[in-house]
Protein backbone atom coordinates (compact mmCIF):
# COMPACT_ATOMS: atom_id res chain seq x y z
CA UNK A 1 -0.15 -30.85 -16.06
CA UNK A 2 -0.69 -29.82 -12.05
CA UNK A 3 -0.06 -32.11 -9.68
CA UNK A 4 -0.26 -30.41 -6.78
CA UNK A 5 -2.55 -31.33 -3.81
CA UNK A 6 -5.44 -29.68 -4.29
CA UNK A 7 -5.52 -26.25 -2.26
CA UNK A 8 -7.33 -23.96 -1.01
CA UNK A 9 -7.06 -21.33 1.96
CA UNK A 10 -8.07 -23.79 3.82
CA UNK A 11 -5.19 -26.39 2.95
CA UNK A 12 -2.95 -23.32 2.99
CA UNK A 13 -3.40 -22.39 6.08
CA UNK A 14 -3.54 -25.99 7.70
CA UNK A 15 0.71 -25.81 6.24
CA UNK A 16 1.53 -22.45 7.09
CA UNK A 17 0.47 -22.95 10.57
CA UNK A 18 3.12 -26.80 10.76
CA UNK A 19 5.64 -23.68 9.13
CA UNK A 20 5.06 -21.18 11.66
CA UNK A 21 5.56 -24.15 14.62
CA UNK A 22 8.86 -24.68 12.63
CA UNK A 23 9.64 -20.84 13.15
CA UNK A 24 8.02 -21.08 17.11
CA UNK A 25 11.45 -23.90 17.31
CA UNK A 26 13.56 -21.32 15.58
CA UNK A 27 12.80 -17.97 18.11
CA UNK A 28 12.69 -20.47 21.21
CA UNK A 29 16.75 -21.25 20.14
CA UNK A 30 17.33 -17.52 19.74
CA UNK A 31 17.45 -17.86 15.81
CA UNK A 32 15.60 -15.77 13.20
CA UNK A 33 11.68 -16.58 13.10
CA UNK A 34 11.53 -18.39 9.99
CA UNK A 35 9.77 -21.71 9.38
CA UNK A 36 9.26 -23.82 6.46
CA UNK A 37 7.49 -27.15 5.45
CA UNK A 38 7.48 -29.15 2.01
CA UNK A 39 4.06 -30.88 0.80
CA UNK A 40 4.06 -33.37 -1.63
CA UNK A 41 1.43 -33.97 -4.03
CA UNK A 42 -1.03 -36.60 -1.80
CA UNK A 43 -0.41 -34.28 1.38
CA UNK A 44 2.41 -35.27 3.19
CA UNK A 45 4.74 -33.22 4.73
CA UNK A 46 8.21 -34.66 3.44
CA UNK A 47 10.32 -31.98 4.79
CA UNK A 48 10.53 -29.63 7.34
CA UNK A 49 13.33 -26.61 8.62
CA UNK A 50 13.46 -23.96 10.38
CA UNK A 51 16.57 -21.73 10.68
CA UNK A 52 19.60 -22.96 12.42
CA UNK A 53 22.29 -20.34 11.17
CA UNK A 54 23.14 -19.36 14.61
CA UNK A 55 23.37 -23.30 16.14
CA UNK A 56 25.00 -24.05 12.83
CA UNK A 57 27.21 -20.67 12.58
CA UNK A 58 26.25 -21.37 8.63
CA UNK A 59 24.73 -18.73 7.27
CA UNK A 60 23.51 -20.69 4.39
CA UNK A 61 21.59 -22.97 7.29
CA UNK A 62 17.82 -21.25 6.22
CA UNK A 63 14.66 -22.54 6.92
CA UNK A 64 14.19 -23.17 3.39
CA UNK A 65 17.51 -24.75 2.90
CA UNK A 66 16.99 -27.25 5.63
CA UNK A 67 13.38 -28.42 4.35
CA UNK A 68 14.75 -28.58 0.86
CA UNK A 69 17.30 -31.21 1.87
CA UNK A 70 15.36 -33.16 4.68
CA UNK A 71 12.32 -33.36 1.32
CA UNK A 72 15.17 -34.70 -1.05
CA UNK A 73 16.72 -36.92 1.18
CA UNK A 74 12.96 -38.36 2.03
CA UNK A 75 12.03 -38.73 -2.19
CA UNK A 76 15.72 -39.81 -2.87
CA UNK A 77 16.28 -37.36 -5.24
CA UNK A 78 16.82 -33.36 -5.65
CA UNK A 79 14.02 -32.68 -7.80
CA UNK A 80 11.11 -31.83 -5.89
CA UNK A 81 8.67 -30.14 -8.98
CA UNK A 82 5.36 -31.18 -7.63
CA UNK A 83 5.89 -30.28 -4.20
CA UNK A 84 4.94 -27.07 -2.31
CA UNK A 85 6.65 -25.02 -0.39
CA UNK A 86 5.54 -23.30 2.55
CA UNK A 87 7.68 -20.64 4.16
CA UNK A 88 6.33 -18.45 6.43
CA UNK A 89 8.66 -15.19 5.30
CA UNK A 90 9.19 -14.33 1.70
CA UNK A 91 12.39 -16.19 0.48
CA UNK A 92 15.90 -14.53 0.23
CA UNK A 93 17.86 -14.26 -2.91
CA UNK A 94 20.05 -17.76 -1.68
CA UNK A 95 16.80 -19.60 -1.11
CA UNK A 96 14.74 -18.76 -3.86
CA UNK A 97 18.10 -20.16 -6.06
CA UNK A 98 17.53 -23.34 -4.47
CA UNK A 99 14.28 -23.56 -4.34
CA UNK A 100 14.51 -22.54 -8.39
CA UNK A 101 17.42 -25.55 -8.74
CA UNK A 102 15.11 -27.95 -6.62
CA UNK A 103 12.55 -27.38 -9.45
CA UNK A 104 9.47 -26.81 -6.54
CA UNK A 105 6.29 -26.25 -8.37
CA UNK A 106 4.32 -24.15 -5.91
CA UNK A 107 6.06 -21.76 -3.21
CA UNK A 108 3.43 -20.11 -0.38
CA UNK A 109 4.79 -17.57 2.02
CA UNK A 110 3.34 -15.67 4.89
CA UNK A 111 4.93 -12.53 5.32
CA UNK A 112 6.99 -10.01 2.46
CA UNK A 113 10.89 -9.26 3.39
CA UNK A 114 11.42 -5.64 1.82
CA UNK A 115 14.47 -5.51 2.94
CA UNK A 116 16.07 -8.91 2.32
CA UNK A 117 13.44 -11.33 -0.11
CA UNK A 118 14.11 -12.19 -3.39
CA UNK A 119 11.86 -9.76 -4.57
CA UNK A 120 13.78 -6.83 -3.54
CA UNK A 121 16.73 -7.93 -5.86
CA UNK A 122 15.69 -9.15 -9.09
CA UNK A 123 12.27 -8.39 -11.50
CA UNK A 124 12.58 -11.68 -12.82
CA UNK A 125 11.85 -14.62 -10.83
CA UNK A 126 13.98 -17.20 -9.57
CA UNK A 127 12.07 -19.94 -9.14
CA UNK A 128 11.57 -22.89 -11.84
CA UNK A 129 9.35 -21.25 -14.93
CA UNK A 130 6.24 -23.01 -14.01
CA UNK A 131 6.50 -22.33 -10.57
CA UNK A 132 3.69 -20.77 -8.87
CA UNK A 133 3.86 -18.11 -5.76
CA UNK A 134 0.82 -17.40 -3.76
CA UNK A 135 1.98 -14.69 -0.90
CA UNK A 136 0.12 -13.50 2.10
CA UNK A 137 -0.86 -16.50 4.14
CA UNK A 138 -1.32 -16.00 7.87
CA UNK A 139 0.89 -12.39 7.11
CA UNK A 140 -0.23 -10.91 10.21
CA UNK A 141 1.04 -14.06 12.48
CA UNK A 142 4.18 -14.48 10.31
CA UNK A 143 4.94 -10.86 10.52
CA UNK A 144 4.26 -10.65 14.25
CA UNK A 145 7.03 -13.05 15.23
CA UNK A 146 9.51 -11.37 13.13
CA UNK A 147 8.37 -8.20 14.65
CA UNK A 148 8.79 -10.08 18.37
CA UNK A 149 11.94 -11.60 17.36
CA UNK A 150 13.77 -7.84 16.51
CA UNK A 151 12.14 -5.92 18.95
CA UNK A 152 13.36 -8.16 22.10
CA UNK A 153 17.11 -7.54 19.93
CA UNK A 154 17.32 -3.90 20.09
């Protein structure tokens, strides 16, 4: 049975664009791009990260990592199955383990990581077997301030 809020590009992109504010807070700290926000069912956003690896020196301190544990603290519980994720990069192999673990029913992200997203390691996917993906949303925007981000590094 689905749950989930019901979406559209519209509703997608309304998320995507609270994610890529998240990943605005990330680049003005000097941190990687990378925002994320959790939706639950009725529309609320119950958790929201944005990467903190350098401020943290954690490397496990993602965007996805910190919206996955500000959305269980707010449900009081680590299950968040009909809940959606928006990210606005494609997930790394750590993430989409815990997002798989976390049981989220629907994961949206912007832009693709070739070099570094889940995809690039494993055929199979990682995330809970009735999970969802829809990829793509606001690319172009998501992609730009990773593009931003690296150039002003080198």
């Amino acid at each position: 049975m689905n749950h989930f809020l019901d979406m559209n590009s519209d509703t997608d992109e309304h998320y995507m664009r609270m994610a890529l504010c998240e990943a605005r807070e990330a680049l003005d700290r000097d941190e990687v791009p990378i925002g994320a926000v959790i939706v639950s069912p009725r529309g609320m956003v119950i958790g929201r990260g944005h990467n903190l690896t350098e401020a943290l020196a954690d490397v496990s301190a993602h965007a996805e990592m910190q919206a996955i544990t500000a959305a269980a603290q707010t449900l009081g519980g680590k299950y968040l199955r009909d809940c959606t994720l928006y990210v606005t990069v494609e997930p790394c192999l750590m993430c989409a383990g815990a997002i798989g673990w976390a049981q989220i029913g629907r994961i949206v992200y912007g832009a693709p990581d070739d070099k570094r997203g889940y995809r690039s390691f494993t055929s199979k996917s990682p995330f809970h077997p009735r999970a969802t993906v829809t990829a793509g949303v606001l690319e172009e925007e998501c992609r730009e301030l990773m593009r931003t981000f690296f150039k002003a590094k080198r």
